[in-house]
C-alpha atoms as a PDB file:
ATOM      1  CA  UNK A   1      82.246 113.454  82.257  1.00  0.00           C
ATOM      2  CA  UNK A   2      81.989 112.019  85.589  1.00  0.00           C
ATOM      3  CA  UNK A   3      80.290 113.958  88.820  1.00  0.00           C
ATOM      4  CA  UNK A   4      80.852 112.900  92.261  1.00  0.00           C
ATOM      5  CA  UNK A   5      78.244 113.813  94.953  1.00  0.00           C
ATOM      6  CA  UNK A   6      78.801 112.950  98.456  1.00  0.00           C
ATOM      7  CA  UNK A   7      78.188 114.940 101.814  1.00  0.00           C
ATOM      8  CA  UNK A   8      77.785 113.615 105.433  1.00  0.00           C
ATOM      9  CA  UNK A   9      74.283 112.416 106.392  1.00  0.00           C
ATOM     10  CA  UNK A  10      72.650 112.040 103.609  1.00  0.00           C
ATOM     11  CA  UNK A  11      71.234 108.519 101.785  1.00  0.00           C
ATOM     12  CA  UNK A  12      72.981 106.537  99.201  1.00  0.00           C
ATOM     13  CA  UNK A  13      70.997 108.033  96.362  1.00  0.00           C
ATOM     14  CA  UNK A  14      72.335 111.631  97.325  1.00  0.00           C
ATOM     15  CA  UNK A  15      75.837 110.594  97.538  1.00  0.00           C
ATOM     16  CA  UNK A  16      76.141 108.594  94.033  1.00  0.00           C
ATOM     17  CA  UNK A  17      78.714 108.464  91.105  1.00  0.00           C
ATOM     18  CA  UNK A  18      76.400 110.534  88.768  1.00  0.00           C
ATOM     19  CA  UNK A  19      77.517 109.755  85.058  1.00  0.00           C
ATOM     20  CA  UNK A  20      76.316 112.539  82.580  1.00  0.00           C
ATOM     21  CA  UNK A  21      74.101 110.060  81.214  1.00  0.00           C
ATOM     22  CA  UNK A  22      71.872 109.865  83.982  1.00  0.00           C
ATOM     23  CA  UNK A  23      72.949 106.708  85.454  1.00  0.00           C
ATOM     24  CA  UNK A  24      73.750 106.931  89.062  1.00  0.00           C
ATOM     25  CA  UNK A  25      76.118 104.246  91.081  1.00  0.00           C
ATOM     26  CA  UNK A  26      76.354 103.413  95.052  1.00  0.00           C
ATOM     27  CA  UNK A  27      80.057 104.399  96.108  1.00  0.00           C
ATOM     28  CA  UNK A  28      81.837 101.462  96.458  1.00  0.00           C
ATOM     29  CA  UNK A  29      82.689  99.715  99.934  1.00  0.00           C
ATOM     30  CA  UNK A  30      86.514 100.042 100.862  1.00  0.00           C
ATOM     31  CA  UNK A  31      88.147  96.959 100.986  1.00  0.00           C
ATOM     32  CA  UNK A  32      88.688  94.693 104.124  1.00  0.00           C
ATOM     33  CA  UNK A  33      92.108  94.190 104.482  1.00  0.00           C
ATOM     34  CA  UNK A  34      91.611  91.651 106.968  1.00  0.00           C
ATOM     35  CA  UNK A  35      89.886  89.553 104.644  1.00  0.00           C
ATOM     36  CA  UNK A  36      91.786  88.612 102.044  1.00  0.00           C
ATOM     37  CA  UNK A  37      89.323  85.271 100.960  1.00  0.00           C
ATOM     38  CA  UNK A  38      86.981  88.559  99.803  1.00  0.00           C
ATOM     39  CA  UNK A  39      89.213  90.247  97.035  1.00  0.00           C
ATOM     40  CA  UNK A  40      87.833  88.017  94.111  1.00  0.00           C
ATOM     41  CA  UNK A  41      84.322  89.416  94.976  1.00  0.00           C
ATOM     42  CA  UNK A  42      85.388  92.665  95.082  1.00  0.00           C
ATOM     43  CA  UNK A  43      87.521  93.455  92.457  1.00  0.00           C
ATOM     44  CA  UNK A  44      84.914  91.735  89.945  1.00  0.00           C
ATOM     45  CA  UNK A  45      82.369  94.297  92.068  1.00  0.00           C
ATOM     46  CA  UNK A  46      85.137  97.145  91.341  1.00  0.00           C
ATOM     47  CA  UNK A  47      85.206  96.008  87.543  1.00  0.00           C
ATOM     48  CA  UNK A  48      81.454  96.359  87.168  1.00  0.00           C
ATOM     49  CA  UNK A  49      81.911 100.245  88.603  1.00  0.00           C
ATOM     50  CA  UNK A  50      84.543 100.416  85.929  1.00  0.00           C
ATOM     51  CA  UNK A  51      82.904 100.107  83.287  1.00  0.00           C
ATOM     52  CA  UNK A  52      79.541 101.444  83.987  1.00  0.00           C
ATOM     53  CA  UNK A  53      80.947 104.600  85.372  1.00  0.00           C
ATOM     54  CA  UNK A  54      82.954 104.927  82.370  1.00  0.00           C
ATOM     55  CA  UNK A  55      86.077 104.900  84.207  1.00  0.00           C
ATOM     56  CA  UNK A  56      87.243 102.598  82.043  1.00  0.00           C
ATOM     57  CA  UNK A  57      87.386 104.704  79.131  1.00  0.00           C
ATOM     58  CA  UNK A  58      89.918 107.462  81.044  1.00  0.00           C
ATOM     59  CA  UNK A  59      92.922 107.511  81.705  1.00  0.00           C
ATOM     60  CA  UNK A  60      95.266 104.695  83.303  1.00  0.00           C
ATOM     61  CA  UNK A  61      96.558 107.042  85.992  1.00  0.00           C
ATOM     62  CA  UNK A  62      92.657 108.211  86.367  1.00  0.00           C
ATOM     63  CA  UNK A  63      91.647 104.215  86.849  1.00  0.00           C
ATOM     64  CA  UNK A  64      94.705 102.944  89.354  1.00  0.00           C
ATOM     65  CA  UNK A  65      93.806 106.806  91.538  1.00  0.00           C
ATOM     66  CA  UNK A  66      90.174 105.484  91.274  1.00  0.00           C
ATOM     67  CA  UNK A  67      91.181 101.832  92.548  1.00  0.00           C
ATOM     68  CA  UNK A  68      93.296 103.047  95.276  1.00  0.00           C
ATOM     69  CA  UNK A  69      90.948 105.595  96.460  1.00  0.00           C
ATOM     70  CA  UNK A  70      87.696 102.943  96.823  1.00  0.00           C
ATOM     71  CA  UNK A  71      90.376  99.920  98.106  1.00  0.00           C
ATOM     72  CA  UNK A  72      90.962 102.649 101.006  1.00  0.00           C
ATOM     73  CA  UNK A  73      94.047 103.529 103.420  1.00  0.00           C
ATOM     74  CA  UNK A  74      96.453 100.322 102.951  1.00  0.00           C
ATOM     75  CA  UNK A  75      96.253  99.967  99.727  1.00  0.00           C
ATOM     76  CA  UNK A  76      99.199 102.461  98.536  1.00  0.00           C
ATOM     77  CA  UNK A  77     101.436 100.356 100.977  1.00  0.00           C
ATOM     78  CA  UNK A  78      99.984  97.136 100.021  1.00  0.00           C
ATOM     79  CA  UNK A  79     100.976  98.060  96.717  1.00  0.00           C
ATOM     80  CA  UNK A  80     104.446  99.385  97.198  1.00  0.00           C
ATOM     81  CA  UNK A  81     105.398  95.994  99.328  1.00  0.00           C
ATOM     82  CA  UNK A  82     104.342  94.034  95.865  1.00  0.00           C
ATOM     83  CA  UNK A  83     107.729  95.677  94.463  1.00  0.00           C
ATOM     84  CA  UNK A  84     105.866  96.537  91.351  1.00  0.00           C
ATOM     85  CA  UNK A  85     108.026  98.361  88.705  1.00  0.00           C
ATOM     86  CA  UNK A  86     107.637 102.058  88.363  1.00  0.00           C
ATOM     87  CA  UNK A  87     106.369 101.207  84.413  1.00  0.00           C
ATOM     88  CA  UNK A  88     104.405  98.520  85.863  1.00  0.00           C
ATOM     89  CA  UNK A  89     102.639 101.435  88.177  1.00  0.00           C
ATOM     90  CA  UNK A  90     101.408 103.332  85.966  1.00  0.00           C
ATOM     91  CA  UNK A  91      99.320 100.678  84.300  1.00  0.00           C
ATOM     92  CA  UNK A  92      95.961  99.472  85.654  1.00  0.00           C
ATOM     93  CA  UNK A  93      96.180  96.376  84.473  1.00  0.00           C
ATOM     94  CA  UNK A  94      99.396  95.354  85.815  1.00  0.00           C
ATOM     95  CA  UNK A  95      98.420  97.313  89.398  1.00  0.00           C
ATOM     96  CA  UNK A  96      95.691  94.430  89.639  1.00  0.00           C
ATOM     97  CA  UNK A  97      97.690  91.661  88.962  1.00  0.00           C
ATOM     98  CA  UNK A  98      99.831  92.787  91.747  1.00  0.00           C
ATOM     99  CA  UNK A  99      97.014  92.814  94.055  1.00  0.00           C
ATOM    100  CA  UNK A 100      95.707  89.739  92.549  1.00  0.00           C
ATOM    101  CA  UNK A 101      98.805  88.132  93.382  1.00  0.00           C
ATOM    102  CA  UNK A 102      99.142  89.714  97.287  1.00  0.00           C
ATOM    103  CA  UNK A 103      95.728  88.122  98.102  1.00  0.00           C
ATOM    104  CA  UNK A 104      96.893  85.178  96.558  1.00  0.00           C
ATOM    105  CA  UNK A 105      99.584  84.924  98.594  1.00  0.00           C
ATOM    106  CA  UNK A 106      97.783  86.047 101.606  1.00  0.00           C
ATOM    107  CA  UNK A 107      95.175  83.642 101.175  1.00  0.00           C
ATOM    108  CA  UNK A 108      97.648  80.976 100.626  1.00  0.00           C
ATOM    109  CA  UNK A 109      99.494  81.924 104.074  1.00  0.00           C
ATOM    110  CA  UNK A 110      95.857  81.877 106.032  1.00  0.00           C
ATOM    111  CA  UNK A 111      94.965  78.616 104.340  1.00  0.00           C
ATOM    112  CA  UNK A 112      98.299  77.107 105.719  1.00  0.00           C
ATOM    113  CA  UNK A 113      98.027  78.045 109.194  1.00  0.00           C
ATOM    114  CA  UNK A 114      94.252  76.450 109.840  1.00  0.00           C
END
């Protein structure tokens, strides 16, 4: 089981992913939209949480909730413009391969106009 602590004002160790275990985890950085270049880095960053929160071991609905909530306030419309299938949607997987492919492109686009 998974605890989340987190209040306004207090230091990072106060506000930490706590896993029953004893192991406790910064909260992730959201995501900077406006830099697409950064989404390798963070995703692999996001991957690490996975699995040493023991997210990874829950649910796929639990993971993609978890990887929407720390990506931040775009990423539920980032996601929807991908056209990803409903079936697609509910796997986490297949949710990161969409993003993969959306910075792709995005990166692509700002590469082409420099």
């Amino acid at each position: 089981a998974i605890l989340i602590l987190g209040t306004v004002n207090v230091t990072w160790w106060q506000r930490c992913l706590v896993r029953m275990d004893g192991i406790c985890l910064q909260p992730l950085e959201q995501f900077n939209f406006a830099k697409p270049d950064e989404w390798p880095r963070w995703i692999k960053h996001f991957e690490q949480f996975r699995l040493t929160s023991g997210l990874a071991d829950l649910s796929q609905e639990r993971q993609i909730s978890t990887l929407l909530y720390c990506l931040g306030h775009d990423a539920e419309e980032i996601l929807r413009s991908t056209n990803i299938s409903e079936d697609n949607r509910k796997q986490y997987d297949q949710v990161c391969a969409s993003f993969n492919e959306f910075f792709n492109v995005c990166k692509n686009v700002i590469f082409e106009r420099a």
